[in-house]
N, C-alpha and C. Protein backbone atom coordinates (compact mmCIF):
# COMPACT_ATOMS: atom_id res chain seq x y z
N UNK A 1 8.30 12.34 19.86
CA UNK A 1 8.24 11.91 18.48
C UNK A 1 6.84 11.38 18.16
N UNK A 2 6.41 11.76 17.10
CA UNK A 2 5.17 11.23 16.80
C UNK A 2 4.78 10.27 15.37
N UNK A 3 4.39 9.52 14.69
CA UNK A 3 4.70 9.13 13.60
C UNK A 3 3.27 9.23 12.74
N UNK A 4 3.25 9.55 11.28
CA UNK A 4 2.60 9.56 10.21
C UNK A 4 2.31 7.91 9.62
N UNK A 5 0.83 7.71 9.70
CA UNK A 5 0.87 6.56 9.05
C UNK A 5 -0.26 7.11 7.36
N UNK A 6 0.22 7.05 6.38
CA UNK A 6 -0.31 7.66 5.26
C UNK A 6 -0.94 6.32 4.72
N UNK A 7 -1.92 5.80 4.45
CA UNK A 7 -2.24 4.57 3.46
C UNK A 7 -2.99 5.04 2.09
N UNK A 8 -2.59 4.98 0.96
CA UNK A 8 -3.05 5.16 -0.19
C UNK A 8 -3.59 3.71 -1.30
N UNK A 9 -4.25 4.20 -2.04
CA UNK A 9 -4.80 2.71 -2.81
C UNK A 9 -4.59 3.54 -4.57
N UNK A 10 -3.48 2.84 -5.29
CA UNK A 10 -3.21 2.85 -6.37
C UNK A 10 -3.78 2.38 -7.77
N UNK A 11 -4.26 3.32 -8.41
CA UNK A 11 -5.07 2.96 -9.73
C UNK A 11 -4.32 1.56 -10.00
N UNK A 12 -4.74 0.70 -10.68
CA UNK A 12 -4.06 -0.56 -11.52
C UNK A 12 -3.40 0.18 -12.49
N UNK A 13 -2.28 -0.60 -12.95
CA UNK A 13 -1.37 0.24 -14.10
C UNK A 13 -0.78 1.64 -14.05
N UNK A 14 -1.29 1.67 -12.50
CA UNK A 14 -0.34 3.18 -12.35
C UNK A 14 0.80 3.29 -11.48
N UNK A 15 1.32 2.10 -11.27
CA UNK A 15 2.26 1.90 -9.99
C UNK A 15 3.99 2.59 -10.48
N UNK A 16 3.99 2.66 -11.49
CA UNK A 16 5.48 3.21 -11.55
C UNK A 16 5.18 4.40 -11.66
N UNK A 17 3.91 5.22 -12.08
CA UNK A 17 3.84 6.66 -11.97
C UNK A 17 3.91 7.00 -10.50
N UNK A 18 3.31 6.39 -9.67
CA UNK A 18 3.09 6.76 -8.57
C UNK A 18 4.86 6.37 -7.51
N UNK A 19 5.45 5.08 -8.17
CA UNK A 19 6.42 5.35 -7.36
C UNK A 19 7.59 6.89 -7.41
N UNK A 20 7.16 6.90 -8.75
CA UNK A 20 7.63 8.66 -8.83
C UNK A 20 7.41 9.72 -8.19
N UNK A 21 6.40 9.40 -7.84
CA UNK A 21 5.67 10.72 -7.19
C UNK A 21 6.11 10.40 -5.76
N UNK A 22 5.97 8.97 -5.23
CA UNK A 22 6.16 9.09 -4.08
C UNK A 22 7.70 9.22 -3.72
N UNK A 23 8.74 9.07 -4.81
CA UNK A 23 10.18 9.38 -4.69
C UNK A 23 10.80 10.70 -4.39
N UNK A 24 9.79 11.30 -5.47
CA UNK A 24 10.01 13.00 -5.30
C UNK A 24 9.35 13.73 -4.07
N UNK A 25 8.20 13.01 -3.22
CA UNK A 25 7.80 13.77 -2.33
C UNK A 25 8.98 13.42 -1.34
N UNK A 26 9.68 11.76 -1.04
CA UNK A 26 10.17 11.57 -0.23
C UNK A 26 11.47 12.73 -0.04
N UNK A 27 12.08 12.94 -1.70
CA UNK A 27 13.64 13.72 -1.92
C UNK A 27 12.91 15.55 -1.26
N UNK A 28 11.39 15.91 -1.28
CA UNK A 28 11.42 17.38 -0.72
C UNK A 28 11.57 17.19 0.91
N UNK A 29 10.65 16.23 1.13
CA UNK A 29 10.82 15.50 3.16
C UNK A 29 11.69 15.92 3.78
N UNK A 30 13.06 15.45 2.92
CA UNK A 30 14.07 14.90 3.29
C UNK A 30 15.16 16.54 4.11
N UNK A 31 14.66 17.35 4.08
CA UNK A 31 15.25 18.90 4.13
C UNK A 31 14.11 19.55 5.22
N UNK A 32 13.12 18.96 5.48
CA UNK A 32 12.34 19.73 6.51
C UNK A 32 12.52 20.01 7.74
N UNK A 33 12.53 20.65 8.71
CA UNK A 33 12.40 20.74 9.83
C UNK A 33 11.90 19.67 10.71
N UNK A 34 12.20 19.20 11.61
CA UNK A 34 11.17 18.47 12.16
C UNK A 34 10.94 16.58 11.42
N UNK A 35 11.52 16.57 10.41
CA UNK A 35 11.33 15.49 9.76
C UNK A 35 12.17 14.23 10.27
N UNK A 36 12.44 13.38 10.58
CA UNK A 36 13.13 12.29 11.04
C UNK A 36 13.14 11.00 10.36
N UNK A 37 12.81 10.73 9.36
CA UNK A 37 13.13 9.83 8.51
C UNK A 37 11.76 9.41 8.07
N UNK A 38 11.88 7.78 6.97
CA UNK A 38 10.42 7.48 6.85
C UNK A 38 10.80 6.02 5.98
N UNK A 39 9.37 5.41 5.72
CA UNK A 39 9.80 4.50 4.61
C UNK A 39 8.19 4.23 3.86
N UNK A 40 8.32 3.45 2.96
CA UNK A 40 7.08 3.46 1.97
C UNK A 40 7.21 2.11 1.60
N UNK A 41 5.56 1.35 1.93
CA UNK A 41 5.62 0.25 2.25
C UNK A 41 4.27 -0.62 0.82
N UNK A 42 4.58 -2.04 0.50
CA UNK A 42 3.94 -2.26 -0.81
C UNK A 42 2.93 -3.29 0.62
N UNK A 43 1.44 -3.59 0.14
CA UNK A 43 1.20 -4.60 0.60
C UNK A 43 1.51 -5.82 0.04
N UNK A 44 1.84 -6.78 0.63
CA UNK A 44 2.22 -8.38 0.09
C UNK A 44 1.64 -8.61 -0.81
N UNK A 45 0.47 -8.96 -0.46
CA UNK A 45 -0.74 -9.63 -1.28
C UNK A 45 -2.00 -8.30 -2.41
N UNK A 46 -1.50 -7.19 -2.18
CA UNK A 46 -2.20 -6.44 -3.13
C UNK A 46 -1.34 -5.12 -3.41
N UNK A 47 -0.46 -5.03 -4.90
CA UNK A 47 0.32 -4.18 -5.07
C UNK A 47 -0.67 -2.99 -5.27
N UNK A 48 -1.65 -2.80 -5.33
CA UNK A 48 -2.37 -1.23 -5.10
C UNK A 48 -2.21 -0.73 -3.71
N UNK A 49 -1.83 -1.36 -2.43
CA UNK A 49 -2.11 -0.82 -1.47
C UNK A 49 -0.52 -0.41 -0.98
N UNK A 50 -0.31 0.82 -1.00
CA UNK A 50 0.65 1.45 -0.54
C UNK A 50 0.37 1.92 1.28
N UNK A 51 1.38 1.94 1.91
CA UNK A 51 1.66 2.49 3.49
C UNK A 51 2.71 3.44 3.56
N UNK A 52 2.80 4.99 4.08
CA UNK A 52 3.73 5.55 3.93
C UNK A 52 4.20 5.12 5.69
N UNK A 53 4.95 5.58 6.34
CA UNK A 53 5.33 5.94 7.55
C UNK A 53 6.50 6.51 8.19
N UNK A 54 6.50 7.69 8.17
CA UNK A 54 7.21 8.99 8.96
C UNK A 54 6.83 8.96 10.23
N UNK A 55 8.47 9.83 10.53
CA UNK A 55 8.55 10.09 11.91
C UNK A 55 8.98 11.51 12.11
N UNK A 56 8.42 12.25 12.88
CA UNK A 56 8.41 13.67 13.27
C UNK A 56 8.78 13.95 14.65
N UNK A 57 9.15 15.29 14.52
CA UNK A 57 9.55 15.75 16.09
C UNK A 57 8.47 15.82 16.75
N UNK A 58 7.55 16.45 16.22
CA UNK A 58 6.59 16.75 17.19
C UNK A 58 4.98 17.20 16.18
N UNK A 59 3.75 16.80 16.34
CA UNK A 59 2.73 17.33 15.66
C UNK A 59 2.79 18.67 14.75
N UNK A 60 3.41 19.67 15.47
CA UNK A 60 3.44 20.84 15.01
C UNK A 60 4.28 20.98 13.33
N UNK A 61 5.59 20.15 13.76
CA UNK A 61 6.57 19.72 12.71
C UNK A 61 5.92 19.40 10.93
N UNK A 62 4.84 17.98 11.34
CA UNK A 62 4.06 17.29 10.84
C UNK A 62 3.32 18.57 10.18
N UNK A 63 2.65 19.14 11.27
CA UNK A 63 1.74 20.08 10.48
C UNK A 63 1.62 21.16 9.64
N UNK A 64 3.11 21.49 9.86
CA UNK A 64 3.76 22.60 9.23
C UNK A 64 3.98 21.89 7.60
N UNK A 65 4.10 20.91 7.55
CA UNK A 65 4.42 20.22 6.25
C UNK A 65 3.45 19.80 5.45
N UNK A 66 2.69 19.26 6.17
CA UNK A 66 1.41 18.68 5.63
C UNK A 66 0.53 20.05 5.29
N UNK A 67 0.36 21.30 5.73
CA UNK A 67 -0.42 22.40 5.28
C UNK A 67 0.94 23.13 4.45
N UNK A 68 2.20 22.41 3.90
CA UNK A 68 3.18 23.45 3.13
C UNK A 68 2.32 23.43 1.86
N UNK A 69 2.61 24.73 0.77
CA UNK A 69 2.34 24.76 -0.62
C UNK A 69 2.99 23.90 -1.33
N UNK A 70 4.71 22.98 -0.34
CA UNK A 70 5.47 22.57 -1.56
C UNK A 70 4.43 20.89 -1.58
N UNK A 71 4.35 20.26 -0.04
CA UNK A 71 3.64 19.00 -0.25
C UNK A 71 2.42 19.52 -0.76
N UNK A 72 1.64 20.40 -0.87
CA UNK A 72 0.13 20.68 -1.78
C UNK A 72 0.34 19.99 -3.60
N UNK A 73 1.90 20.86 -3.38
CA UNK A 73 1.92 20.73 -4.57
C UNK A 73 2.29 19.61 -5.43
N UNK A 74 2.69 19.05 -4.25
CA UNK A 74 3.25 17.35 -4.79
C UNK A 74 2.31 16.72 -5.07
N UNK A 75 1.52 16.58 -3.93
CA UNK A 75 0.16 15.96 -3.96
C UNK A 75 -0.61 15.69 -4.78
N UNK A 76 -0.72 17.13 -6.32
CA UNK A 76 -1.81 17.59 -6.99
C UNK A 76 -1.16 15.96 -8.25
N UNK A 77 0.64 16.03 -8.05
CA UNK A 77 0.63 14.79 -9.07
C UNK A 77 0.10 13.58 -8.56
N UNK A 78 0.24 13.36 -7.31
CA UNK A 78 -0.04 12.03 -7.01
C UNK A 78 -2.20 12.06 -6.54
N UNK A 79 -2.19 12.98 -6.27
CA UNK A 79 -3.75 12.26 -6.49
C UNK A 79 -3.99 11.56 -7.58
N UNK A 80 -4.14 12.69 -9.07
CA UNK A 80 -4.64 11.50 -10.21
C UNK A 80 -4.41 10.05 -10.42
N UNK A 81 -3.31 9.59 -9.54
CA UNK A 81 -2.91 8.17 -9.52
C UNK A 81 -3.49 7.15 -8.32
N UNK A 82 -4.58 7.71 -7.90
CA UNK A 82 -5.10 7.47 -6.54
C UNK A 82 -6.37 6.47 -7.05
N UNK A 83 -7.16 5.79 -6.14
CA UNK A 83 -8.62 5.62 -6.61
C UNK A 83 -9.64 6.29 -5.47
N UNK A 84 -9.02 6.59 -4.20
CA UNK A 84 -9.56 7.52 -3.69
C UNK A 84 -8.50 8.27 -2.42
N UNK A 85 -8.89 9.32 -1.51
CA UNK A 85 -8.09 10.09 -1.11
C UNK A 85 -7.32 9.00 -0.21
N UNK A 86 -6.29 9.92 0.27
CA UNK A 86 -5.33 8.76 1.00
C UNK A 86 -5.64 9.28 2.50
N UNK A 87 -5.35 8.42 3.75
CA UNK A 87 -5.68 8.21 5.05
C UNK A 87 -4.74 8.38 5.54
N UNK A 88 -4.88 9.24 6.64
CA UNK A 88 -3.80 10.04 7.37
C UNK A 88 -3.96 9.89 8.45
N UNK A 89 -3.28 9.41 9.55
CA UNK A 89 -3.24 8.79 10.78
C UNK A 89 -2.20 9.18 11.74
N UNK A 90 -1.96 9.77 12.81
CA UNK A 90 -1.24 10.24 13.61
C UNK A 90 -1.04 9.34 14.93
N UNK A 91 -0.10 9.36 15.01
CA UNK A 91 0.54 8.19 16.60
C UNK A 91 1.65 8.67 17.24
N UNK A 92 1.46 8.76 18.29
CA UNK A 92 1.82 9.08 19.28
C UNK A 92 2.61 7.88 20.43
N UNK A 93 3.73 7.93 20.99
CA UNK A 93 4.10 6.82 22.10
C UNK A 93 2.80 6.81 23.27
N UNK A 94 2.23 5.83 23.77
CA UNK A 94 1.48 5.59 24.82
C UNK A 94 2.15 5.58 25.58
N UNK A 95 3.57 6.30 25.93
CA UNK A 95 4.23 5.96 27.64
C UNK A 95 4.73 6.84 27.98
């Protein structure tokens, strides 16, 4: 199992557009191959800073999704709500 750590930073005043976006990417996730659950995280102290974190079978799983047309296409709504691209981080168990 490997896990997705996604961190994004949210325009001001755009936080309910974006929880949309991130609702609807979660409801396509949710049917993938390889997908194993996830959750989407607010920071405490600064509601622009969003944390996604998924869990996958295996890299390949991950990658198959992350290069799909359907997440491309999700994506194209949730960038404009961005202030810059979002950070994509891969982890792995150390044991």
């Amino acid at each position: 199992m490997i896990k997705i750590i996604i961190e994004r930073r949210i325009m001001p005043g755009l936080e309910d557009e974006y929880e949309q976006a991130a609702r609807d990417v979660m409801r396509l996730v949710q049917g993938v191959a390889g997908f194993a659950g996830g959750e989407s995280l607010v920071e405490s102290e600064n509601s622009h800073r969003r944390l996604v974190i998924t869990q996958w079978r295996d890299l390949r799983a991950w990658k198959d999704w992350s290069d799909s047309s359907t997440r491309q296409q999700a994506l194209q709504k949730m960038l404009p709500l961005l202030t810059e691209d979002e950070h994509v981080r891969i982890f792995k168990h150390s044991y």
